[in-house]
Protein backbone atom coordinates (compact mmCIF):
# COMPACT_ATOMS: atom_id res chain seq x y z
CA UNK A 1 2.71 14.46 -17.21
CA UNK A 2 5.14 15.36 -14.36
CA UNK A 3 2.29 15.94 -11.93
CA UNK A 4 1.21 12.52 -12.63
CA UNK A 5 4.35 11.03 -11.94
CA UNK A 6 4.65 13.07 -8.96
CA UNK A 7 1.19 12.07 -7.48
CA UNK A 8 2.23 8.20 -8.72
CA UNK A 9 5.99 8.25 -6.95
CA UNK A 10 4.35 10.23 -3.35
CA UNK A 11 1.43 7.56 -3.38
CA UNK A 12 4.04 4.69 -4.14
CA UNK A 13 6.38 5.68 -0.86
CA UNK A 14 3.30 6.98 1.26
CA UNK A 15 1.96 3.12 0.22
CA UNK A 16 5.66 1.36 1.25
CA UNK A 17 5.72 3.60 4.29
CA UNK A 18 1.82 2.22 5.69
CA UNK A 19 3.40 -1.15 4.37
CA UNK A 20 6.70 -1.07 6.74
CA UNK A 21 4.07 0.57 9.65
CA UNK A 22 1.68 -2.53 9.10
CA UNK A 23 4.83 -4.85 9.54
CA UNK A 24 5.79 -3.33 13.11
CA UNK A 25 2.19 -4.25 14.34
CA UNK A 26 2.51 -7.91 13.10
CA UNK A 27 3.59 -10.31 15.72
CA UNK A 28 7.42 -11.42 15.36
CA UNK A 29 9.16 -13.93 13.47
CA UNK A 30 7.59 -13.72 9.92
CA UNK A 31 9.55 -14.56 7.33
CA UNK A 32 10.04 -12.19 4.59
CA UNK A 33 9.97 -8.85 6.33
CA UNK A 34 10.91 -7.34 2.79
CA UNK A 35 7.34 -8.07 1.28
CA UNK A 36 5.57 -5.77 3.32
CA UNK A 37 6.94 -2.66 1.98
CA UNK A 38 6.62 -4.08 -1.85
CA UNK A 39 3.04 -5.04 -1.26
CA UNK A 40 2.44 -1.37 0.13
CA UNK A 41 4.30 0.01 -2.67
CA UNK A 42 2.57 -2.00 -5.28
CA UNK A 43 -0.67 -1.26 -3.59
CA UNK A 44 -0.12 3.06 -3.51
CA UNK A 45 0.48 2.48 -7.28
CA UNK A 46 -3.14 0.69 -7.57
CA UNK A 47 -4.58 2.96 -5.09
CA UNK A 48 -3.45 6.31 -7.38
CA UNK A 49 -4.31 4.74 -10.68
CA UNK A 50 -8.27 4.30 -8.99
CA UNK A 51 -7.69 7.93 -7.79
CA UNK A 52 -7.14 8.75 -11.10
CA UNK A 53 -9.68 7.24 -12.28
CA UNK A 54 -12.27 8.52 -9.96
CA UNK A 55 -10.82 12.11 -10.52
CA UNK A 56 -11.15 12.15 -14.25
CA UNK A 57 -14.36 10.49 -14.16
CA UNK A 58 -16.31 12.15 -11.28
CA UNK A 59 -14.14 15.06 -10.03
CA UNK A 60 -12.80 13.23 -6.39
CA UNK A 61 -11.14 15.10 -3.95
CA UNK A 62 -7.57 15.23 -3.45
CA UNK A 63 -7.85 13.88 0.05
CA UNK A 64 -9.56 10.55 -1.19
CA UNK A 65 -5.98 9.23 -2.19
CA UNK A 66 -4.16 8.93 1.30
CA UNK A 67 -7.11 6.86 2.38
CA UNK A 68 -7.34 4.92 -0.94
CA UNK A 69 -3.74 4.11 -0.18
CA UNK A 70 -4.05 3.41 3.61
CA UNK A 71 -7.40 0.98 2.57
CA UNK A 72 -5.34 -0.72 -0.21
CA UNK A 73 -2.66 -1.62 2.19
CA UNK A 74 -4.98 -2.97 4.86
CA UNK A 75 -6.69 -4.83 2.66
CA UNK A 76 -3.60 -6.35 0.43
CA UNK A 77 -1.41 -7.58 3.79
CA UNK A 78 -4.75 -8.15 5.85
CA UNK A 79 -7.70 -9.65 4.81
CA UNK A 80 -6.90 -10.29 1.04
CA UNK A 81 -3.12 -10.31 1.69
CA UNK A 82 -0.43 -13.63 1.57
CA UNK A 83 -0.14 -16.26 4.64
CA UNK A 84 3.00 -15.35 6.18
CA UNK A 85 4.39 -18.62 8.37
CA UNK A 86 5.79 -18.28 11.08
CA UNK A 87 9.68 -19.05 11.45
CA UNK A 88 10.16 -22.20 12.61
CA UNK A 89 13.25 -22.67 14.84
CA UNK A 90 15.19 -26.10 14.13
């Protein structure tokens, strides 16, 4: 049980870390700065429990999680991620 929660808590900050690294290659002047690191963190959690998944079911290598994680994150704040607008100066 404490390997799981391990694995779960280093996928979570490896997921808020790609999350704070997607938010320095956005342009300026988003609102919300905060959400990128919660939407990486909530996506390392969803990217592990589909690790686990695939490792219990089919035997997946350890080295599919980082880029589980790293594909969650593009795709949650890219693609399939929220509109951020754009601060708008009165």
């Amino acid at each position: 049980m404490q390997d799981i929660l391990l694995h779960l808590a280093m996928a979570a900050a490896f997921g808020a870390f790609i999350g704070s690294l997607y938010r320095l290659s956005r342009r300026p002047g988003y609102r919300r700065p905060l959400r990128f690191p919660l939407v990486g963190l909530v996506a390392g959690i969803t990217a592990y429990l589909i690790y686990y998944v695939l490792a219990s079911t089919t035997g997946a290598p350890p080295w599919l999680l980082p880029l589980l994680v790293v594909a969650q994150v593009w795709l949650w704040l890219g693609p399939l991620g929220p509109k951020f607008d754009r601060r708008r100066d009165p």
